[in-house]
C-alpha atoms as a PDB file:
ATOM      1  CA  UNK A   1       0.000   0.000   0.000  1.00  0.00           C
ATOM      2  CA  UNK A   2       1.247   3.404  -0.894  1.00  0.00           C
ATOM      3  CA  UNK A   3       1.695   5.846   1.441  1.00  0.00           C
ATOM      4  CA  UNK A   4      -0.445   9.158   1.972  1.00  0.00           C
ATOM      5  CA  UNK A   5       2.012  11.972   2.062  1.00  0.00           C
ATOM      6  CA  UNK A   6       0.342  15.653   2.732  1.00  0.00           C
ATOM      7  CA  UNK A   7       2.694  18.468   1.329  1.00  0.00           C
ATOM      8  CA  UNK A   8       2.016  22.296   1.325  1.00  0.00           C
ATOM      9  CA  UNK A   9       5.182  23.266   0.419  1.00  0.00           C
ATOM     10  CA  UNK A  10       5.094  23.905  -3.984  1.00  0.00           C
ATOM     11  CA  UNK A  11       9.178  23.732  -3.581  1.00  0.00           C
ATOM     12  CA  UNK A  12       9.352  20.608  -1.897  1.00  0.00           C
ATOM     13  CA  UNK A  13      11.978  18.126  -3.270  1.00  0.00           C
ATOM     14  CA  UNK A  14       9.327  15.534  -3.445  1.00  0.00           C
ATOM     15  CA  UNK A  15       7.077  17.144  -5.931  1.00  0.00           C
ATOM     16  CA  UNK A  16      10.119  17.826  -8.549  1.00  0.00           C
ATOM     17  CA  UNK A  17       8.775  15.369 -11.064  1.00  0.00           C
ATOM     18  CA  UNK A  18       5.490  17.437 -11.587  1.00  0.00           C
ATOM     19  CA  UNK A  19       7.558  21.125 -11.667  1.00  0.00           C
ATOM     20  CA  UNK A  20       6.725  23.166 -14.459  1.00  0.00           C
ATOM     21  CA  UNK A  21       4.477  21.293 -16.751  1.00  0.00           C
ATOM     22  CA  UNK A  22       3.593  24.253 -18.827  1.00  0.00           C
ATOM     23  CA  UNK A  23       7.176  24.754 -19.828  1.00  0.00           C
ATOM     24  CA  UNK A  24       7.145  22.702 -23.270  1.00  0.00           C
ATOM     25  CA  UNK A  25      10.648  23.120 -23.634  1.00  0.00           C
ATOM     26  CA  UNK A  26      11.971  22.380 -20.584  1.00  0.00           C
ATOM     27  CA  UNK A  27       9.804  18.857 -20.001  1.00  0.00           C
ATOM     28  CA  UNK A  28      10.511  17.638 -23.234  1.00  0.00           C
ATOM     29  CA  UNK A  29      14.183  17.999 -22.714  1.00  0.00           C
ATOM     30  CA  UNK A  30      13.954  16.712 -19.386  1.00  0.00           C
ATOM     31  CA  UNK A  31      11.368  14.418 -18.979  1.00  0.00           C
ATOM     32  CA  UNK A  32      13.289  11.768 -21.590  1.00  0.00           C
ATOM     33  CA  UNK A  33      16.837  12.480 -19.726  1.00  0.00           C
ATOM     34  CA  UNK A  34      15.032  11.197 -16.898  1.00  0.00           C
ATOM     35  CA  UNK A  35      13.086   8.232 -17.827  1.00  0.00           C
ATOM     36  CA  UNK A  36       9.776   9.858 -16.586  1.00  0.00           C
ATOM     37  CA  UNK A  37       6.513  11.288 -17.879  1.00  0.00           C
ATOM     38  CA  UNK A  38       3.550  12.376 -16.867  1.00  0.00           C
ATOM     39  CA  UNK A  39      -0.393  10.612 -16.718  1.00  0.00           C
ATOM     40  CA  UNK A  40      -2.996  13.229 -16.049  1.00  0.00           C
ATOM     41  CA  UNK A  41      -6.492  12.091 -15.138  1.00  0.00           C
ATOM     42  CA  UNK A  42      -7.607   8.755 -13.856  1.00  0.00           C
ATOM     43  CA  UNK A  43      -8.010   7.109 -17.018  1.00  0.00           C
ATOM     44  CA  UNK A  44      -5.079   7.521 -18.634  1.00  0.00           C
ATOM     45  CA  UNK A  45      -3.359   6.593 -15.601  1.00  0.00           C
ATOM     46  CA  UNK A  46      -4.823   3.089 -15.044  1.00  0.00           C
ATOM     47  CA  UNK A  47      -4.254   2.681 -18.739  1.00  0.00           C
ATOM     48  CA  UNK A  48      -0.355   3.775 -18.025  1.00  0.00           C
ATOM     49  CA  UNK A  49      -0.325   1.051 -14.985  1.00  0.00           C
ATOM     50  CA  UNK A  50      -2.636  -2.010 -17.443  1.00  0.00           C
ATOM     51  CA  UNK A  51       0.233  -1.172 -20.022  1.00  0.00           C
ATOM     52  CA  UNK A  52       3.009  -2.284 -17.947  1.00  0.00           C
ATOM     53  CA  UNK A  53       4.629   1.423 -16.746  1.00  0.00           C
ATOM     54  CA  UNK A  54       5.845   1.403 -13.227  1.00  0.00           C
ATOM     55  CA  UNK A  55       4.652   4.462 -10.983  1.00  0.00           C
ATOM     56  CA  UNK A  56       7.310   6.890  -9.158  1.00  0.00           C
ATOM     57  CA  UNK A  57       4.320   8.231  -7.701  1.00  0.00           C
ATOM     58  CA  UNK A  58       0.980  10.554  -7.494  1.00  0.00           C
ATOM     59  CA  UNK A  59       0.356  13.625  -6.901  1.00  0.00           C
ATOM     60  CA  UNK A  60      -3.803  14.073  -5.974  1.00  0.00           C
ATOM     61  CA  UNK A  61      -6.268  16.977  -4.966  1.00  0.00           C
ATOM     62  CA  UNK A  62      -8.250  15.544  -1.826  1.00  0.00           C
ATOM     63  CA  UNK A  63     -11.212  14.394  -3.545  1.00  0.00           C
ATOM     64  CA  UNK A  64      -9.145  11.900  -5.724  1.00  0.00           C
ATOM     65  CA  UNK A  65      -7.837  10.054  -2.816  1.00  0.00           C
ATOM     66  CA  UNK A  66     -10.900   8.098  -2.245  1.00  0.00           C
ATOM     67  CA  UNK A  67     -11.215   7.478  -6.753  1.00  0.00           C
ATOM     68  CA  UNK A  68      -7.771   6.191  -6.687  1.00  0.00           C
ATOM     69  CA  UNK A  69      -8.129   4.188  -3.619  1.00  0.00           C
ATOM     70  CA  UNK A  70      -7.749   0.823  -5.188  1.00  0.00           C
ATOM     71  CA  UNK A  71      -4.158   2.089  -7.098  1.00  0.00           C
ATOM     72  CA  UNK A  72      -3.354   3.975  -3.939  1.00  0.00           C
ATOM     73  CA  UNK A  73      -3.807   0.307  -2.323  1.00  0.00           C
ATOM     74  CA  UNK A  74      -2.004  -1.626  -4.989  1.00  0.00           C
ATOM     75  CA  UNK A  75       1.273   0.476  -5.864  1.00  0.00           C
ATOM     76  CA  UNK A  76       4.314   0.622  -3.568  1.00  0.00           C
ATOM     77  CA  UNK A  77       4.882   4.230  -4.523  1.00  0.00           C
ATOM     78  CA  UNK A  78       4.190   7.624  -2.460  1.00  0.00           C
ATOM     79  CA  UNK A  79       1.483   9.575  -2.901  1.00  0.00           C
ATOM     80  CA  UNK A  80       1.286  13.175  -2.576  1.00  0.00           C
ATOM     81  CA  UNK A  81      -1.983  14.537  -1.473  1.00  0.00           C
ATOM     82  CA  UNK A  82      -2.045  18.706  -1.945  1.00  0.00           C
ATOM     83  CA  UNK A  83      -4.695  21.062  -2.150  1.00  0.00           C
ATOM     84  CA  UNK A  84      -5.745  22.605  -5.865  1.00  0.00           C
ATOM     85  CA  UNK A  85      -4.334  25.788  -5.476  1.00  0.00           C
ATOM     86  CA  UNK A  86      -0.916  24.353  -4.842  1.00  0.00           C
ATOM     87  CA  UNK A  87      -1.130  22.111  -7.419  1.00  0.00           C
ATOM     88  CA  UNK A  88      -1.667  24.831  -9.940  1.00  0.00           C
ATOM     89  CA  UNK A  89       1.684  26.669  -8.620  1.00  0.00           C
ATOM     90  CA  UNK A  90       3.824  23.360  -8.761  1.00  0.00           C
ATOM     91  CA  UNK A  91       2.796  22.614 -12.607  1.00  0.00           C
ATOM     92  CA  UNK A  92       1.839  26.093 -13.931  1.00  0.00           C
ATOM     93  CA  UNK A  93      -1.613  25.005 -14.550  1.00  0.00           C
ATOM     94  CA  UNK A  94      -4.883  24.387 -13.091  1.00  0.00           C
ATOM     95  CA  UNK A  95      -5.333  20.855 -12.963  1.00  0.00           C
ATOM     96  CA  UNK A  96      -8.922  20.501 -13.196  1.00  0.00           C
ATOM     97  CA  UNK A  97      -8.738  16.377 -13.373  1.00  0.00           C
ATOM     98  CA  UNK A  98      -7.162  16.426  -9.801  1.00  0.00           C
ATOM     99  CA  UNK A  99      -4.938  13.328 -10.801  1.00  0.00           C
ATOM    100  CA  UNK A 100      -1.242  13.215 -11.916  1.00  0.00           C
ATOM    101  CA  UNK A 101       0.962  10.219 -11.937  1.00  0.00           C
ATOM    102  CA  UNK A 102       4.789   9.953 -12.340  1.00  0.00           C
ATOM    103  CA  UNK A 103       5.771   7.198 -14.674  1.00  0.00           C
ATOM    104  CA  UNK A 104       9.211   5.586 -15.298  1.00  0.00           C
ATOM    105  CA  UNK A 105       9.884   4.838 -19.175  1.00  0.00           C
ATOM    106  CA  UNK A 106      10.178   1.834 -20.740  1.00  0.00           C
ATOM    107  CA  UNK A 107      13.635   1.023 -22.810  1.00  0.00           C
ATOM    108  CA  UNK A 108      12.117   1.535 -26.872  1.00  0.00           C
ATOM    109  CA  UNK A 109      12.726  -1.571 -28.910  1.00  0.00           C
ATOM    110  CA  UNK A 110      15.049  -1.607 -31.780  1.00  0.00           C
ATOM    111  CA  UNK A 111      13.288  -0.850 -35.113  1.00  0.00           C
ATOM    112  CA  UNK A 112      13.897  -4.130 -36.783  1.00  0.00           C
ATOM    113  CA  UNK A 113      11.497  -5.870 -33.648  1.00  0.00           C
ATOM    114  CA  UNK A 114       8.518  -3.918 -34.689  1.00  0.00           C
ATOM    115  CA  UNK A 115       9.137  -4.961 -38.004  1.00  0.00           C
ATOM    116  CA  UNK A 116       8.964  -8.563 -37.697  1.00  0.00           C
ATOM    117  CA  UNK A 117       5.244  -9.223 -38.839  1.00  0.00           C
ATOM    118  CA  UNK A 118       3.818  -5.773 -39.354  1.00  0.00           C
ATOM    119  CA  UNK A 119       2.107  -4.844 -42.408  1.00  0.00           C
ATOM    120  CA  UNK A 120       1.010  -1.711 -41.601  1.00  0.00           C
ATOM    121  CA  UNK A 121       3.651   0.563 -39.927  1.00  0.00           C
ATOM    122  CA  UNK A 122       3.618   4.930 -40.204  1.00  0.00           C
ATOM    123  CA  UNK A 123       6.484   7.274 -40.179  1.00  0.00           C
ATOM    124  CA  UNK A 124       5.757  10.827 -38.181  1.00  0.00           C
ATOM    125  CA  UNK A 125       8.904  12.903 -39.281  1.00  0.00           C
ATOM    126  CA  UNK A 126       9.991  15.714 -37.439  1.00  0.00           C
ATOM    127  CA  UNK A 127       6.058  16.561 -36.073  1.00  0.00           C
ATOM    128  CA  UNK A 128       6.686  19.615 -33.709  1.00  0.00           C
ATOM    129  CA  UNK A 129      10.162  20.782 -34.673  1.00  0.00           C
ATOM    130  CA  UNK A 130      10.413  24.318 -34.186  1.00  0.00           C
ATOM    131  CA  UNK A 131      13.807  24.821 -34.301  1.00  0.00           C
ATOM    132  CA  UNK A 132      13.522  26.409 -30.762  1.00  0.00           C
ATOM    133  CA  UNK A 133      11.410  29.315 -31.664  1.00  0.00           C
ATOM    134  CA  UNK A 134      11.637  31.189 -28.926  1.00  0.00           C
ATOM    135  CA  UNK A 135      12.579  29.213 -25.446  1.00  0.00           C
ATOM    136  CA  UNK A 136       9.628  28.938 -23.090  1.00  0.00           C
ATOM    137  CA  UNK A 137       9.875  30.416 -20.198  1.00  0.00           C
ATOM    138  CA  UNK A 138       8.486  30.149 -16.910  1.00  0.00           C
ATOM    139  CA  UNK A 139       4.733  30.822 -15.574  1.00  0.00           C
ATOM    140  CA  UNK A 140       4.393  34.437 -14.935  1.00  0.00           C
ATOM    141  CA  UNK A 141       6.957  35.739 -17.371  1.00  0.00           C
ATOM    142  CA  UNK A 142       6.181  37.862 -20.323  1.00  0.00           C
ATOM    143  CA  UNK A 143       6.596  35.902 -23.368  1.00  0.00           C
ATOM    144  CA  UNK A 144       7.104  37.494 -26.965  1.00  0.00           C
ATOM    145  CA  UNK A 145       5.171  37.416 -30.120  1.00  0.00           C
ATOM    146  CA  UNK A 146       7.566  34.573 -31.804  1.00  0.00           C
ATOM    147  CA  UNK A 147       7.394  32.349 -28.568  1.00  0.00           C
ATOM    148  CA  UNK A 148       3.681  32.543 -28.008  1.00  0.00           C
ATOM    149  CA  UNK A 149       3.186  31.147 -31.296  1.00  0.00           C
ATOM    150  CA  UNK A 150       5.806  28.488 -30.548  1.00  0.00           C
ATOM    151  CA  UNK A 151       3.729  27.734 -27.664  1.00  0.00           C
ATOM    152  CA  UNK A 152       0.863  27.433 -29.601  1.00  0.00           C
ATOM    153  CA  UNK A 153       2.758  25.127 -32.240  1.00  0.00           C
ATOM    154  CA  UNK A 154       3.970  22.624 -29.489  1.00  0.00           C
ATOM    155  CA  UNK A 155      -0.206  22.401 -28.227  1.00  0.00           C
ATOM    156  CA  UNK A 156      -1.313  21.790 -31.724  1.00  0.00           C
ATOM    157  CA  UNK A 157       1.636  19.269 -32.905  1.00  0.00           C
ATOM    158  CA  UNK A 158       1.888  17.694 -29.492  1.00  0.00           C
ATOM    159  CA  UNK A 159      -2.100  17.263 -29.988  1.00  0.00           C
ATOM    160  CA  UNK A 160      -1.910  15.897 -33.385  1.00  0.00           C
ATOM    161  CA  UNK A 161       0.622  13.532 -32.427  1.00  0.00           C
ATOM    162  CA  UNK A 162      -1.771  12.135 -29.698  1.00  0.00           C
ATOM    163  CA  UNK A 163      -4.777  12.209 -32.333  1.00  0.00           C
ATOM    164  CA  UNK A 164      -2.388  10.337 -34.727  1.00  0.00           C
ATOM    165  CA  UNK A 165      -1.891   7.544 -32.063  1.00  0.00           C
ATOM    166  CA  UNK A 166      -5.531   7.021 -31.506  1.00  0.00           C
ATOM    167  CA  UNK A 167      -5.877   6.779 -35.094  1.00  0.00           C
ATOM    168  CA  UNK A 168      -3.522   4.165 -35.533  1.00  0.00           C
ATOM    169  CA  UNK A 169      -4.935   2.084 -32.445  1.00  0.00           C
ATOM    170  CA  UNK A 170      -8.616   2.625 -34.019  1.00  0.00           C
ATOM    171  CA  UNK A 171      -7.915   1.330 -37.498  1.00  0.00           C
ATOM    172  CA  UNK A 172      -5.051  -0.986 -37.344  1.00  0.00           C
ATOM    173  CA  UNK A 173      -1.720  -0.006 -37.735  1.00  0.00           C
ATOM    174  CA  UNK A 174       0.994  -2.545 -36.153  1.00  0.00           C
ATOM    175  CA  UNK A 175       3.558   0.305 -35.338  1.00  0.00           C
ATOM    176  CA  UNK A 176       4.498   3.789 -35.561  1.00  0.00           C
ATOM    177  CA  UNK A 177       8.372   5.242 -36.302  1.00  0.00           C
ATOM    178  CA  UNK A 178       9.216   8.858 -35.052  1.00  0.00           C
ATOM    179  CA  UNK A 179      12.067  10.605 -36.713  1.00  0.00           C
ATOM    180  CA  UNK A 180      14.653  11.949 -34.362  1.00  0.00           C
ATOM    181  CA  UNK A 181      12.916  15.193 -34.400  1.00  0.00           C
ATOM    182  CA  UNK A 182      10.036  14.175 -33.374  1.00  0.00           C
ATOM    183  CA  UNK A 183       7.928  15.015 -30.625  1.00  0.00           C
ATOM    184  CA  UNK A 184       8.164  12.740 -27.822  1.00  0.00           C
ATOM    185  CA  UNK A 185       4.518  10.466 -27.704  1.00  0.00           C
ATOM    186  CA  UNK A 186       4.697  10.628 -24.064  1.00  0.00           C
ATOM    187  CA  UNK A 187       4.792  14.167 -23.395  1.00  0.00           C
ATOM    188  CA  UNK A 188       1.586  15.252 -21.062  1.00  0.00           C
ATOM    189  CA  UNK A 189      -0.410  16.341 -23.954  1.00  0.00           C
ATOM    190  CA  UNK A 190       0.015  13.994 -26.519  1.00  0.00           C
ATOM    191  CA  UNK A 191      -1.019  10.989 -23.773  1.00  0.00           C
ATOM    192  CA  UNK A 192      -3.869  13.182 -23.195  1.00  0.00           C
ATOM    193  CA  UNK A 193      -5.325  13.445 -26.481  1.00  0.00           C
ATOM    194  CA  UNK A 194      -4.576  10.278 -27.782  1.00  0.00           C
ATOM    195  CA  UNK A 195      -6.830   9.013 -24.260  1.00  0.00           C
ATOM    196  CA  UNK A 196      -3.913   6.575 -23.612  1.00  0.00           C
ATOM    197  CA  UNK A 197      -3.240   4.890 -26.893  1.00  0.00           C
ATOM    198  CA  UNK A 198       0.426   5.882 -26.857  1.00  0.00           C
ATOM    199  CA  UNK A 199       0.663   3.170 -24.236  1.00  0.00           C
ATOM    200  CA  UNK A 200      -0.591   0.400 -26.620  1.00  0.00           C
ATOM    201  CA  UNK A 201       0.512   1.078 -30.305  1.00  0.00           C
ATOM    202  CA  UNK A 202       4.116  -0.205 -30.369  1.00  0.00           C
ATOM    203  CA  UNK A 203       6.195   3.085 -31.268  1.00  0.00           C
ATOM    204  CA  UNK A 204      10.357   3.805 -31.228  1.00  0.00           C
ATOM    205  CA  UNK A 205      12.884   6.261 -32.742  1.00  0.00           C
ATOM    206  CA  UNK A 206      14.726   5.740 -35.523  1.00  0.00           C
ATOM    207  CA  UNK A 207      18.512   7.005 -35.731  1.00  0.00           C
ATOM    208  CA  UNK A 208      19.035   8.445 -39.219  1.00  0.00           C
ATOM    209  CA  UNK A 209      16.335   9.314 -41.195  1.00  0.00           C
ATOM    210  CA  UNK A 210      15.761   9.163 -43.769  1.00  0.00           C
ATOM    211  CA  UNK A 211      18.295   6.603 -44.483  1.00  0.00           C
ATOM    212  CA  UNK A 212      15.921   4.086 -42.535  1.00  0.00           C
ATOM    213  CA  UNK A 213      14.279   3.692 -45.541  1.00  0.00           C
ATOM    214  CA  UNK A 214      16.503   1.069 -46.571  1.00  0.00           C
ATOM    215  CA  UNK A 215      15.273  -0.831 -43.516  1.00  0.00           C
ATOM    216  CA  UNK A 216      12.130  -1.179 -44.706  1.00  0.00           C
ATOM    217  CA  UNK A 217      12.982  -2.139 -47.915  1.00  0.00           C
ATOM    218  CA  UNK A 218      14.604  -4.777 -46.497  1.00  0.00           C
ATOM    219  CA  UNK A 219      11.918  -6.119 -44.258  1.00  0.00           C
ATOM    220  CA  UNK A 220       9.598  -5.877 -47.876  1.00  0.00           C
ATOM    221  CA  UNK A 221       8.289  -2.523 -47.153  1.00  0.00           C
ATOM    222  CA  UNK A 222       6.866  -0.040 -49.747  1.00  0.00           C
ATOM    223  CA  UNK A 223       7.220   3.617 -48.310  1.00  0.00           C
ATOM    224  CA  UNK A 224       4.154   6.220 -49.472  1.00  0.00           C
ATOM    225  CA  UNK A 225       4.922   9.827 -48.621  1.00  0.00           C
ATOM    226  CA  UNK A 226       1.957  11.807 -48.089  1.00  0.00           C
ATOM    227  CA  UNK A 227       2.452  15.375 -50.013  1.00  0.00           C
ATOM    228  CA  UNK A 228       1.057  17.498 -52.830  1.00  0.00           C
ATOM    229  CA  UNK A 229       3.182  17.031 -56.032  1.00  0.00           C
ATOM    230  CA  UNK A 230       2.290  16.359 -59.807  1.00  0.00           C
ATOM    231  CA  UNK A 231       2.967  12.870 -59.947  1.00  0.00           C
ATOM    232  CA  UNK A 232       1.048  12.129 -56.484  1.00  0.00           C
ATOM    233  CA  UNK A 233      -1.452   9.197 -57.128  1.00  0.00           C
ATOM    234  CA  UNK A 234      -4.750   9.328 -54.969  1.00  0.00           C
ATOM    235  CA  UNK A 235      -5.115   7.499 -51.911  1.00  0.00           C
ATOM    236  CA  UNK A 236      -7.816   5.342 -53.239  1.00  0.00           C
ATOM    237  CA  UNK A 237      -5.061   4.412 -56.124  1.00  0.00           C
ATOM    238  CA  UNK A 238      -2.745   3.431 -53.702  1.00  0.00           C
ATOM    239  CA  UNK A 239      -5.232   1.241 -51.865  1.00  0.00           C
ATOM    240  CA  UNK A 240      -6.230  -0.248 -54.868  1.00  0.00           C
ATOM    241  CA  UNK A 241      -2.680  -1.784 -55.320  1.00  0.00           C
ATOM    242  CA  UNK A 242      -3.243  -3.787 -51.811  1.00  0.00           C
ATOM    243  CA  UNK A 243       0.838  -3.782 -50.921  1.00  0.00           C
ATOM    244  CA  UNK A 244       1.332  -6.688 -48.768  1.00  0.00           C
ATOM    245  CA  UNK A 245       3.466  -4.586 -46.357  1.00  0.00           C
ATOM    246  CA  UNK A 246       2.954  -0.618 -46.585  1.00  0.00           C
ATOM    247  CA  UNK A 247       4.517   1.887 -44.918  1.00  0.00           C
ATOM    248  CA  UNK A 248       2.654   5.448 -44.892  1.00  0.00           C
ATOM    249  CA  UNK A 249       4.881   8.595 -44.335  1.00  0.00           C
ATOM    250  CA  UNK A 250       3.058  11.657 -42.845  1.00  0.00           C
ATOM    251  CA  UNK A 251       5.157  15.205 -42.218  1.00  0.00           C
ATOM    252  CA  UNK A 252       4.610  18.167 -39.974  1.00  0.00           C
ATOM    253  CA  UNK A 253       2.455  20.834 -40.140  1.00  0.00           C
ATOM    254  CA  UNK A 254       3.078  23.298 -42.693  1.00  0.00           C
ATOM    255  CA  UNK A 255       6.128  22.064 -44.574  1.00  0.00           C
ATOM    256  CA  UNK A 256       5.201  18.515 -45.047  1.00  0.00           C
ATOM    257  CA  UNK A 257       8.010  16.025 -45.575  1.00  0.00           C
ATOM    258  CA  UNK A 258      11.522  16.951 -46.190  1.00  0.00           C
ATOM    259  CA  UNK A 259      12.869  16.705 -49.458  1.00  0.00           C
ATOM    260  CA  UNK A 260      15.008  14.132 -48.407  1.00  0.00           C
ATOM    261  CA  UNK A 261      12.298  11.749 -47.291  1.00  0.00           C
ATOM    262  CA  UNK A 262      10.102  12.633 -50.552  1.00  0.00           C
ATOM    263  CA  UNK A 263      12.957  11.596 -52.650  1.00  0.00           C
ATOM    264  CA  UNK A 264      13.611   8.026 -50.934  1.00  0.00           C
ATOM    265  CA  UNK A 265       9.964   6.980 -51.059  1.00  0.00           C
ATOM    266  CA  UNK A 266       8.357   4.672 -53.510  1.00  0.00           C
ATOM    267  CA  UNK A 267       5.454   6.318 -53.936  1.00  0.00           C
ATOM    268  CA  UNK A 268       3.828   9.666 -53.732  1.00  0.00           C
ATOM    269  CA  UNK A 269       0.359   9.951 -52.499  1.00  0.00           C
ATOM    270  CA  UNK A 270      -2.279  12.765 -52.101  1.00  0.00           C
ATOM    271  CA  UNK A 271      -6.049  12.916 -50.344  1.00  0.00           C
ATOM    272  CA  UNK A 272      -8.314  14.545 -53.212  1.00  0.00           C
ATOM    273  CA  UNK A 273      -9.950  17.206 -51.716  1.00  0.00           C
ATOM    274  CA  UNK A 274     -13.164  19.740 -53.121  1.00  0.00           C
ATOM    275  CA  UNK A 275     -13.790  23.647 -52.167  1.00  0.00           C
ATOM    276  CA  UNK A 276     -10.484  24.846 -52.891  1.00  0.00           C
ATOM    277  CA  UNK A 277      -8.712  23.006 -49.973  1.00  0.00           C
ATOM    278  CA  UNK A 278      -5.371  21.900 -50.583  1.00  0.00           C
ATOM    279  CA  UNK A 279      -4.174  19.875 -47.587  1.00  0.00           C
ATOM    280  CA  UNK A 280      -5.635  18.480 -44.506  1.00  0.00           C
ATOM    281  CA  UNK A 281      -3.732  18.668 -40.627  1.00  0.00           C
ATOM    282  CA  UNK A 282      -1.355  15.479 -40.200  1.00  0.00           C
ATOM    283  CA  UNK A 283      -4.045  14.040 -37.410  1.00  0.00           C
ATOM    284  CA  UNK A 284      -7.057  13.624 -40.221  1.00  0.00           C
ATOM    285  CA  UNK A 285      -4.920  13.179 -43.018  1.00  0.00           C
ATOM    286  CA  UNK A 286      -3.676  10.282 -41.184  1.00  0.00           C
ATOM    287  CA  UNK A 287      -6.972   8.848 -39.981  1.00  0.00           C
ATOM    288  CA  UNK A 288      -7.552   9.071 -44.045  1.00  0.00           C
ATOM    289  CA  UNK A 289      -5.448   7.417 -44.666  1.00  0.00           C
ATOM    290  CA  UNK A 290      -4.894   4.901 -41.950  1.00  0.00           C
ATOM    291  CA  UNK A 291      -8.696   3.826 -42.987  1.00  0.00           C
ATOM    292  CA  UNK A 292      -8.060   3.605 -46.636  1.00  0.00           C
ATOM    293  CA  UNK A 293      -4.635   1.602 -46.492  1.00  0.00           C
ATOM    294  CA  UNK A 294      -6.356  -0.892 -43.782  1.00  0.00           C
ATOM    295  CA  UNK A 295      -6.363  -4.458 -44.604  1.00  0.00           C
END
């Protein structure tokens, strides 16, 4: 059984995991280093814990105490009970679900592992690289034009990332491949909106993109970049070909894939669209085409 801890102190060492949650930059940098991230709300943390993630520990407004009784009674790990308004100053925000958990990481498996019987994998390449535009600063602080918007970048690609999960839990994809540049699946957000399915599609990082290609060419892949370009076939032509093993490649916001990655796939594909709309966000174009490609 866990034990109850009452703090009222938002510097104490204890609550260090949960520090600044606001602060994009800073957790996404940090939270990897140290093999930790973040569960917010009770779902999503039960769904951490069924998955197989260890808990450091919890951090709980007093009217969750009694909701998370029965992980309170089954985890060996402390539990930090603190009123709302200290809550808000520890992570920057108001945490209106009244649960956070502390999870350890999991060691990612080597690319070639999810490989072995997929059929339907997706590459996310560099979704929510900014190039550090503008460093986020702490709670309180004025924050310029160019790093509000950064701000606002990280919530939308950190959110599509999430939706992009769900997705590929919903309609059947065996495994998702971030680009080093990637943003990081388990950041507070992302979990979030993808309502735990980071914790259950099998995901890892590859090393140098986009010379990975060749790996999937070698474990019978064909690679289908997602982009605008004259010799794009439709989605619905690329169905209609039924690869055996196909693997889809979506970009980020905005610039789409990289050059780079356009030039190494097999195929080009595009999502017809009506009204004078030229392009779709990377969460729906992927549920698109996650639904079309399904076998």
């Amino acid at each position: 059984m866990a034990e109850i801890i009452t703090v009222d102190d938002p510097d104490d060492p204890r609550l260090a995991d949960y520090t600044g949650l606001t602060d994009v930059e800073l957790r996404r940098r940090r939270e990897p280093a140290e093999g930790l991230f973040i569960a917010e709300g009770e779902k999503v943390i039960r769904r951490a814990r069924h998955a197989g993630y260890a808990m450091r520990s919890m951090l709980l407004s007093a009217k969750w105490v009694d909701v998370m009784r029965d992980v309170i009674d089954e985890v060996p790990a402390p539990v930090y009970a603190v009123t709302p308004a200290l809550a808000e100053r520890v992570t920057g925000y108001h945490v209106h679900r009244g649960a956070l958990a502390s999870m350890q990481r999991k060691t990612l498996p080597a690319a070639h592992e999810l490989l072995a019987g997929a059929r339907r994998i997706v590459v996310m390449e560099a979704v929510n690289d900014h190039t550090n535009i503008g460093a986020m600063l702490p709670l309180g602080q004025q924050r310029t034009a160019g790093q509000r918007v950064a701000i606002f970048e990280d919530i939308v690609d950190h959110a599509n990332l999430g939706a992009a999960f769900r997705n590929a839990a919903a309609l059947g994809v065996d495994a998702i491949f971030l680009t080093p540049r990637c943003a990081d699946p388990l950041y507070r957000r992302a979990v979030k909106v993808s309502m735990g399915a980071v914790f259950h599609v099998p995901w890892t990082r590859l090393t140098s993109w986009p010379k990975d290609i060749e790996l999937f060419r070698r474990h019978g892949f064909v690679t289908a970049a997602l982009c605008l370009g004259e010799k794009s076939i439709t989605i619905d032509e690329l169905a209609a070909r039924r690869y055996e093993k196909l693997a889809l490649m979506l970009g980020t916001e905005g610039d789409g894939l990289s050059i780079d990655a356009l030039r190494a796939a097999d195929e080009w594909v595009r999502i017809p669209m009506a009204a004078g709309v030229d392009s779709l966000n990377v969460a729906a174009a992927s549920a698109v085409a996650f639904y079309a490609t399904r076998l």
